[in-house]
N, C-alpha and C. Protein backbone atom coordinates (compact mmCIF):
# COMPACT_ATOMS: atom_id res chain seq x y z
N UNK A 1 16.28 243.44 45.00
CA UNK A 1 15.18 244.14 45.63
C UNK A 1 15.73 245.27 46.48
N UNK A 2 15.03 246.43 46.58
CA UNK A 2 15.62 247.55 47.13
C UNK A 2 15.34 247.45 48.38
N UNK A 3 15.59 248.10 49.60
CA UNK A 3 15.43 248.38 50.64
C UNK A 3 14.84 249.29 51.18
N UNK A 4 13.75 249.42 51.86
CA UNK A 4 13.57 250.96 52.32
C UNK A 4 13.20 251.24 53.61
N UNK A 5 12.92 252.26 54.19
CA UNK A 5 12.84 252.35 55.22
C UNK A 5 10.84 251.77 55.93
N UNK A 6 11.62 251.29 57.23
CA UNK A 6 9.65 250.32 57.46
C UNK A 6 8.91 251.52 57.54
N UNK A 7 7.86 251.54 56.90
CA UNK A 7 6.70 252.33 56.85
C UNK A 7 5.60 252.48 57.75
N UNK A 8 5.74 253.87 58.93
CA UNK A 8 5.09 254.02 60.04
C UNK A 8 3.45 253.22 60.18
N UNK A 9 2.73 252.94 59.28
CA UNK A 9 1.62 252.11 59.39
C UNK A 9 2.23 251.18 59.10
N UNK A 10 1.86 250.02 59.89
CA UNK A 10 2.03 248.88 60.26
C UNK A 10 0.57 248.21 60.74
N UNK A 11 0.15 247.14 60.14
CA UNK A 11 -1.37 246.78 60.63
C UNK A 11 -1.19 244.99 61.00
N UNK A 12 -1.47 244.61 62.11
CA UNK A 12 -0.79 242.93 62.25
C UNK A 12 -2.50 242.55 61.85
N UNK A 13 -3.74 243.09 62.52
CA UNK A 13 -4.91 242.53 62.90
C UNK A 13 -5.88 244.18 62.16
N UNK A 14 -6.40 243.57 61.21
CA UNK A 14 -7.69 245.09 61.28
C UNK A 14 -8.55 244.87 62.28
N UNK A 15 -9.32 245.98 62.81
CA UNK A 15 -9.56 246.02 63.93
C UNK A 15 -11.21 245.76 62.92
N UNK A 16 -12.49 245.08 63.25
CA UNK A 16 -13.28 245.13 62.93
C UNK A 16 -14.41 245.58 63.79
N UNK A 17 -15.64 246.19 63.46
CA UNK A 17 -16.52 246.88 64.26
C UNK A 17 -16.23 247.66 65.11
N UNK A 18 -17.30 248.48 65.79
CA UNK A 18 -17.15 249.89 66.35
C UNK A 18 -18.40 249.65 67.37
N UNK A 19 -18.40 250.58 68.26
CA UNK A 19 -19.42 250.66 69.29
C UNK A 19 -19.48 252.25 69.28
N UNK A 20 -20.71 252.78 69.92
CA UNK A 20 -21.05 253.91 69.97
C UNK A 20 -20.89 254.55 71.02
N UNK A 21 -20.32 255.50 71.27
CA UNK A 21 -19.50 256.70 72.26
C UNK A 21 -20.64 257.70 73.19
N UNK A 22 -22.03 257.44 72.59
CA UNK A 22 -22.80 258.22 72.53
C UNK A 22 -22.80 259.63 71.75
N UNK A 23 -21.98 259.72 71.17
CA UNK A 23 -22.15 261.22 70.34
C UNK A 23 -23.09 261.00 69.01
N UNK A 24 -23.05 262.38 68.51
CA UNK A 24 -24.71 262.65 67.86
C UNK A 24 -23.95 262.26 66.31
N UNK A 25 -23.22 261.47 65.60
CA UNK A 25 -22.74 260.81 64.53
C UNK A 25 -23.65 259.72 63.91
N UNK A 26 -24.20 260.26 62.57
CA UNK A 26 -25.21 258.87 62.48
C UNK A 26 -24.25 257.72 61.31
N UNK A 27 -24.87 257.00 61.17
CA UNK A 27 -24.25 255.63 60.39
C UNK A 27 -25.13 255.83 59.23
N UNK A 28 -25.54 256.81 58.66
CA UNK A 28 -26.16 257.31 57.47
C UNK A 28 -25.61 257.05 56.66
N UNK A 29 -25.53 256.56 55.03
CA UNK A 29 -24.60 256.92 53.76
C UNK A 29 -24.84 258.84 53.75
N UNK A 30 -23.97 259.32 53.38
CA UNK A 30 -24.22 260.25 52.98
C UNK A 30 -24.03 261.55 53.98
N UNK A 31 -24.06 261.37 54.62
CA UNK A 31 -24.04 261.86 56.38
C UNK A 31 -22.63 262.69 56.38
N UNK A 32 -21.96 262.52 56.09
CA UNK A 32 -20.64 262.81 55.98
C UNK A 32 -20.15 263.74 54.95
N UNK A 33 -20.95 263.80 54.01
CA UNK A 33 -21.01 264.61 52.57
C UNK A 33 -20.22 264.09 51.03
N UNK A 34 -20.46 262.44 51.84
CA UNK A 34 -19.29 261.50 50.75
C UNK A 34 -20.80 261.05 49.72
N UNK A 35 -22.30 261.15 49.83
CA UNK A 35 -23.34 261.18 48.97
C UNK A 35 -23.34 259.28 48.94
N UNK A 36 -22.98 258.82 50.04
CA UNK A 36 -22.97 257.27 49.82
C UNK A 36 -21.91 256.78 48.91
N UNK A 37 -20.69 257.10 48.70
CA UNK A 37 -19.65 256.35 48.08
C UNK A 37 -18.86 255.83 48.51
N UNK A 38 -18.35 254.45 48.37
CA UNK A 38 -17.68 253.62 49.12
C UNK A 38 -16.35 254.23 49.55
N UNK A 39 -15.68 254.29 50.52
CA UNK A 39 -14.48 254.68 51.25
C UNK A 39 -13.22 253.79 50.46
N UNK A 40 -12.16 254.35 50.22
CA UNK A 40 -11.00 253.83 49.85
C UNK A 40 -10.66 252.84 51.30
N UNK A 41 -10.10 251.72 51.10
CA UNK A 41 -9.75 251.12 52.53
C UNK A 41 -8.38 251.81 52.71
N UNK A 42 -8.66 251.51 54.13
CA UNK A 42 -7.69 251.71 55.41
C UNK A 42 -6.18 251.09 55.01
N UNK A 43 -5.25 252.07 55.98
CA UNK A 43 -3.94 251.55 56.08
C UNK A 43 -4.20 249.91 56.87
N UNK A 44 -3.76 249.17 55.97
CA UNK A 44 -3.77 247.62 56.75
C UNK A 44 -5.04 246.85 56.13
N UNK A 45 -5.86 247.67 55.58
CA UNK A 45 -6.62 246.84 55.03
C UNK A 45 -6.52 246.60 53.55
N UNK A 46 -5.55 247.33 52.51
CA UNK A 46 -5.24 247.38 51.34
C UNK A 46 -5.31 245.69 51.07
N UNK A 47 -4.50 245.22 51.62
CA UNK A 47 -3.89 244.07 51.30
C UNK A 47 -3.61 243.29 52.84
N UNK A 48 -4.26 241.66 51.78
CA UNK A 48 -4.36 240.69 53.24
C UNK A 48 -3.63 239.53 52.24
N UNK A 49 -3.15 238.77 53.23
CA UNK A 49 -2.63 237.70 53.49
C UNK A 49 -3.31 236.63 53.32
N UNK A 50 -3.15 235.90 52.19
CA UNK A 50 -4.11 234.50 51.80
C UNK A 50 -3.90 233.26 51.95
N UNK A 51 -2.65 233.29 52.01
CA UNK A 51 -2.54 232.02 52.67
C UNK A 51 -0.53 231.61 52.88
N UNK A 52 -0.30 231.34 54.23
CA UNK A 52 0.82 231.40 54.49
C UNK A 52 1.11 229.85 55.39
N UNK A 53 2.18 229.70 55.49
CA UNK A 53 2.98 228.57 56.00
C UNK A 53 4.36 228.64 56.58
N UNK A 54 4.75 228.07 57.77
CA UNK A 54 6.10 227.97 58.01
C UNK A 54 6.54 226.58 57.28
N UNK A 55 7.88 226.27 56.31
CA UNK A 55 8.16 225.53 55.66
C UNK A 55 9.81 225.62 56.32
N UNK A 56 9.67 224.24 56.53
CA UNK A 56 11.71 223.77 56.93
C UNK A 56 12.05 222.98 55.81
N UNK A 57 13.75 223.16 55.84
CA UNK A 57 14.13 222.37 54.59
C UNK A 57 15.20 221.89 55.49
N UNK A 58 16.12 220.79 55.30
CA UNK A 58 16.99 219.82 55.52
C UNK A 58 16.84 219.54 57.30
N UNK A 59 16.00 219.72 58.14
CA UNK A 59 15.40 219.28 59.29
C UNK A 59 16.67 218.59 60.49
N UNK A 60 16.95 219.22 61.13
CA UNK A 60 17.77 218.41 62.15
C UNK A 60 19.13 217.98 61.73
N UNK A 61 19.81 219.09 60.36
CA UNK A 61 21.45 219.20 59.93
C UNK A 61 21.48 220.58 60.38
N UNK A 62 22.73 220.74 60.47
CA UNK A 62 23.69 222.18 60.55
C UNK A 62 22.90 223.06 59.22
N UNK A 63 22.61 222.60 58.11
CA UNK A 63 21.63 223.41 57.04
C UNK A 63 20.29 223.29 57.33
N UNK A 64 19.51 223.22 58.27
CA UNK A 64 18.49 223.22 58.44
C UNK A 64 17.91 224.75 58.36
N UNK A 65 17.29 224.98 57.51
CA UNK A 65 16.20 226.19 57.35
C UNK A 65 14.89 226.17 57.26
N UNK A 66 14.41 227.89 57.38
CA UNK A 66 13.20 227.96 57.79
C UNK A 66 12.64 229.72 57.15
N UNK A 67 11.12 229.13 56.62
CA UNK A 67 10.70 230.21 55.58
C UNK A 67 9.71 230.20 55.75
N UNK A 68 9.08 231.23 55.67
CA UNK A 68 7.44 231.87 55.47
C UNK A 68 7.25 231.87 54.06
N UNK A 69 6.48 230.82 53.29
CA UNK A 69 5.83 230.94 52.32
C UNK A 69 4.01 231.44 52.12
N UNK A 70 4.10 232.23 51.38
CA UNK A 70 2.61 232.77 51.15
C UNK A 70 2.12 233.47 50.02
N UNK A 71 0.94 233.29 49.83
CA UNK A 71 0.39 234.08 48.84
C UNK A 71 -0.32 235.91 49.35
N UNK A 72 -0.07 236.92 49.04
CA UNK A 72 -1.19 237.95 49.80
C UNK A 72 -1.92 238.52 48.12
N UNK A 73 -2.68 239.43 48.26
CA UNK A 73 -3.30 240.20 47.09
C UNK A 73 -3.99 241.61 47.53
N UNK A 74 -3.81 242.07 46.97
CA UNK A 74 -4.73 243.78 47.11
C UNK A 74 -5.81 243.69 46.80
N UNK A 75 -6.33 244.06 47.83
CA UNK A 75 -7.92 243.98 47.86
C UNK A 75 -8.55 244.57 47.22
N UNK A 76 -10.29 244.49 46.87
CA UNK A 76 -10.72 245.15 45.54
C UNK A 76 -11.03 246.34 45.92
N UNK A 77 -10.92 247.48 44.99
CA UNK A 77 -11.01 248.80 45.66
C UNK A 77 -9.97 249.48 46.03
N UNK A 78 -8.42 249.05 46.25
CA UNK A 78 -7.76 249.60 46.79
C UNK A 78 -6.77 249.39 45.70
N UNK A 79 -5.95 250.44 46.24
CA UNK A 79 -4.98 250.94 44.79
C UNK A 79 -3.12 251.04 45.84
N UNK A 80 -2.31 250.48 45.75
CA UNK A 80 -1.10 250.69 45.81
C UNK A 80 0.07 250.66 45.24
N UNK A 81 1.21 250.82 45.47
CA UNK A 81 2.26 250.99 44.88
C UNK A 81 3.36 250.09 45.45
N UNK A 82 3.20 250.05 47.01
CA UNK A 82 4.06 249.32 47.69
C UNK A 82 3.76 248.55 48.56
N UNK A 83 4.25 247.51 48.74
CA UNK A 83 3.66 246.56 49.79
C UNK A 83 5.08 246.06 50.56
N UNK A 84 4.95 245.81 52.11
CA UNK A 84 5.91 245.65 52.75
C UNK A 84 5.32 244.55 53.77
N UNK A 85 6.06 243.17 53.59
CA UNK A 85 5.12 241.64 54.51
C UNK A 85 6.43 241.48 55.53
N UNK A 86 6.01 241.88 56.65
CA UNK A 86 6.96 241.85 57.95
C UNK A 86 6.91 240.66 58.52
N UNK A 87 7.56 239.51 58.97
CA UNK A 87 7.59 238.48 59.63
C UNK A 87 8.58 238.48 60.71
N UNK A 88 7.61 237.84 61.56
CA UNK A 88 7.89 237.98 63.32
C UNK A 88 8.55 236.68 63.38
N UNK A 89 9.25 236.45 63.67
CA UNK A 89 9.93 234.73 64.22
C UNK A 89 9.51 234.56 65.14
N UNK A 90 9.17 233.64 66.58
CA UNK A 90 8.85 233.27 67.43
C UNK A 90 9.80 231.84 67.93
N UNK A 91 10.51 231.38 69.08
CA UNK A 91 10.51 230.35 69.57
C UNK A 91 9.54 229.77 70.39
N UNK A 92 9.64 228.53 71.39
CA UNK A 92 8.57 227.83 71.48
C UNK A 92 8.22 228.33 73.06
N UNK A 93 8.73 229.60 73.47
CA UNK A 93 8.14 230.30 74.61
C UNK A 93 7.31 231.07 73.96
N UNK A 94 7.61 231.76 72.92
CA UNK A 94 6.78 233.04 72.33
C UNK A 94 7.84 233.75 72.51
N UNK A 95 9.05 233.92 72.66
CA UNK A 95 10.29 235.20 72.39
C UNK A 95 10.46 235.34 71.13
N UNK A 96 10.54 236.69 70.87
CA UNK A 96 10.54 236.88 69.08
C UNK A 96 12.30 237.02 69.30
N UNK A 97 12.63 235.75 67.91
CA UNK A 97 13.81 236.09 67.67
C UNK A 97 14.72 236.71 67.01
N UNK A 98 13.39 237.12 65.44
CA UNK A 98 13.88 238.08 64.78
C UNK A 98 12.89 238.21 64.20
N UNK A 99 13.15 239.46 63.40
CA UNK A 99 12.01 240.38 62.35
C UNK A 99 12.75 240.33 61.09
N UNK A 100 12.26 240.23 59.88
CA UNK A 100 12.87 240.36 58.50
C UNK A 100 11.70 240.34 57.70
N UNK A 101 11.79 241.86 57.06
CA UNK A 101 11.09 242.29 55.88
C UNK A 101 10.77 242.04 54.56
N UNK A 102 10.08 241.50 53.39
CA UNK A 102 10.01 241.50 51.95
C UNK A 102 9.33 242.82 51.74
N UNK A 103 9.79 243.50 50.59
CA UNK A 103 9.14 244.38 50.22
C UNK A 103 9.28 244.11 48.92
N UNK A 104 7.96 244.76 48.43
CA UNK A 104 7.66 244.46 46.62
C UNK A 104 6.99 246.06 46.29
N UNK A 105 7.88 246.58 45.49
CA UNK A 105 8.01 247.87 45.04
C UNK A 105 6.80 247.72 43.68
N UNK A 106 6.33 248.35 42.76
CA UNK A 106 5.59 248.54 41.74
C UNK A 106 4.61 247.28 41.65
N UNK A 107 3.95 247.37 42.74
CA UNK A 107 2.86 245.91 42.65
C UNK A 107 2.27 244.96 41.19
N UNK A 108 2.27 246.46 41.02
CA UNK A 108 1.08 245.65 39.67
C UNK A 108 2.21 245.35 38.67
N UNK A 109 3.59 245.38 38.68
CA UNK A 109 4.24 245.21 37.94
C UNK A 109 4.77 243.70 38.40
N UNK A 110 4.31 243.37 39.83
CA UNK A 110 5.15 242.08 40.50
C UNK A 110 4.28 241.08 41.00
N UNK A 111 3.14 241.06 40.60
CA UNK A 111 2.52 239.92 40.85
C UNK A 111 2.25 238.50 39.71
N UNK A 112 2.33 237.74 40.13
CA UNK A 112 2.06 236.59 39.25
C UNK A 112 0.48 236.38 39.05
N UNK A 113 -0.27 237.35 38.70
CA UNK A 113 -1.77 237.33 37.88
C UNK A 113 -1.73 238.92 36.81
N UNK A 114 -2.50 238.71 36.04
CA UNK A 114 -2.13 239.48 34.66
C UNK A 114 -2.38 240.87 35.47
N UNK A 115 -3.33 241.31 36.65
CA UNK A 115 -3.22 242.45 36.86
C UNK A 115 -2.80 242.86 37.96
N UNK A 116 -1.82 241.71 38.60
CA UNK A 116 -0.56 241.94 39.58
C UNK A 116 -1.41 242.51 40.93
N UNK A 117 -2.55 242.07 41.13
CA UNK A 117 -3.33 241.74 42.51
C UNK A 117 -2.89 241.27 43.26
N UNK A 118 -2.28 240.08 42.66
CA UNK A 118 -1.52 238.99 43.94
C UNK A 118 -0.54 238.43 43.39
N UNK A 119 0.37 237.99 44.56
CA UNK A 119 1.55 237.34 44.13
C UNK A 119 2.07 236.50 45.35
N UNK A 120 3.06 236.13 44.84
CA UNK A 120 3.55 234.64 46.41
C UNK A 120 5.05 235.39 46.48
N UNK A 121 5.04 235.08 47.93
CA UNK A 121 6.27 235.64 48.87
C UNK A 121 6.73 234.92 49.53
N UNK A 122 8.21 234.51 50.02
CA UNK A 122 8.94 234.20 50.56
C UNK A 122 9.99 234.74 51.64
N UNK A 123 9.36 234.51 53.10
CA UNK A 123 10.40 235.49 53.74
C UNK A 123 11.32 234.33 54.60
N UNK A 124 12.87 234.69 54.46
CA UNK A 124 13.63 233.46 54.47
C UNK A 124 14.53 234.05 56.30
N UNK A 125 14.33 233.31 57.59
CA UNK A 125 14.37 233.24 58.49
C UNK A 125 16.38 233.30 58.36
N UNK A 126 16.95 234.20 58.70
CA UNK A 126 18.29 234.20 58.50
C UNK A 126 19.37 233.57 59.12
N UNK A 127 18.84 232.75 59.82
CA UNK A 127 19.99 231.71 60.49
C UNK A 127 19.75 230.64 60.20
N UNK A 128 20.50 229.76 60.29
CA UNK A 128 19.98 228.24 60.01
C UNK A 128 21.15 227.29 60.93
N UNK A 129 20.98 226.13 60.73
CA UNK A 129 21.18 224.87 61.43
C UNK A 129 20.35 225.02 63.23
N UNK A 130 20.99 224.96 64.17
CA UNK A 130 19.99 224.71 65.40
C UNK A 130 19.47 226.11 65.57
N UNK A 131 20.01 227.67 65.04
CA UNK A 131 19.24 228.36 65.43
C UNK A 131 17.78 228.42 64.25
N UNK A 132 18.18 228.30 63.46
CA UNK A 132 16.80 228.08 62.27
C UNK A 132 15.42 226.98 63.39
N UNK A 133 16.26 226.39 63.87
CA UNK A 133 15.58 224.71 64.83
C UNK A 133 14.68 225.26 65.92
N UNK A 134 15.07 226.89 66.05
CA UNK A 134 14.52 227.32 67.41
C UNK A 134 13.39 227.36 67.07
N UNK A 135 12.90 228.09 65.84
CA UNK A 135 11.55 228.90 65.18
C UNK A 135 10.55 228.08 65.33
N UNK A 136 9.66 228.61 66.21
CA UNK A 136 8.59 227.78 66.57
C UNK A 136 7.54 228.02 65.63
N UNK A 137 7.13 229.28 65.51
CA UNK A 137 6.33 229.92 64.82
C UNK A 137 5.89 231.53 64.56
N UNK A 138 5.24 232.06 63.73
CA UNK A 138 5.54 233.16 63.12
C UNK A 138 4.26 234.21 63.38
N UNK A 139 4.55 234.95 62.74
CA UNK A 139 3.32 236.37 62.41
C UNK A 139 3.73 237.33 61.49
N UNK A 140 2.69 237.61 60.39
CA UNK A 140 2.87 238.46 59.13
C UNK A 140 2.38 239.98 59.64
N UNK A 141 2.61 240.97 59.33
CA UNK A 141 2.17 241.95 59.46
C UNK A 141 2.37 242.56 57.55
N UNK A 142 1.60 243.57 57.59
CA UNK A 142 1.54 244.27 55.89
C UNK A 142 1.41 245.84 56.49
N UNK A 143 2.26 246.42 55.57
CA UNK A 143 2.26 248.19 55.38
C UNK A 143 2.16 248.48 53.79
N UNK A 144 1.37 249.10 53.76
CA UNK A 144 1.45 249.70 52.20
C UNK A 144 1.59 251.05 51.75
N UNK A 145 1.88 251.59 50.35
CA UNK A 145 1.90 252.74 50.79
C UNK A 145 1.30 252.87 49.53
N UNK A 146 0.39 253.97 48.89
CA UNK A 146 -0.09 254.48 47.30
C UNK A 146 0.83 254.78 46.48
């Protein structure tokens, strides 16, 4: 897998709903001169995260490890090329102890469903025995790019 550089959008949480500023902007379809057609989604909203887990393997040896397993998929409507699933380590204060990236280059070429929507990921926590032991718990973030 190649490497590349992290991609300035970064989205941990989409931000949902809006409140009004008072300015004269209506919530019209059409209003905008888009004639009511649905919006391409947002950086961060391409692609979500469906279901994830912290998973340990050999528990309380010097090989004790620790992995983020998950499934994510590209959402309908949205079209990419690259997807980048950032995982936060955490110990049991909340100090992040490390960050380590998966990235999956040509999506639709790398997913395990025929039109490469979705696929399962593995991000593997790089230390192991008591520092693997620290990892309390985690956080995914996603960047994509077209």
């Amino acid at each position: 897998m190649r490497r590349r550089v992290l991609l300035s959008s970064i989205a941990v949480v989409p931000i949902t709903g809006c409140t009004s500023d008072g300015d004269d902007q209506s919530d019209e379809p059409g209003d905008d001169g888009s004639e009511g057609e649905p919006e391409e989604p947002q950086e961060g909203e391409r692609v979500e995260i469906v279901e994830s887990e912290l998973v340990r393997e050999n528990v309380g040896t010097t090989e004790e490890s620790v992995a983020v397993h998950g499934i994510a998929r590209v959402k309908e409507g949205a079209e990419v090329s690259y997807v980048e699933i950032r995982a936060l380590f955490y110990d049991a204060e909340g100090e992040l102890l490390d960050t380590i990236i998966e990235q999956i280059d040509e999506v639709g070429r790398h997913g395990d469903d025929p039109e490469g929507r979705r696929w399962e990921f593995e991000i593997v926590y790089p230390q192991v025995g008591e520092r693997a032991a620290e990892v309390e718990s985690y956080e995914l973030e996603v960047g994509t790019e077209l």
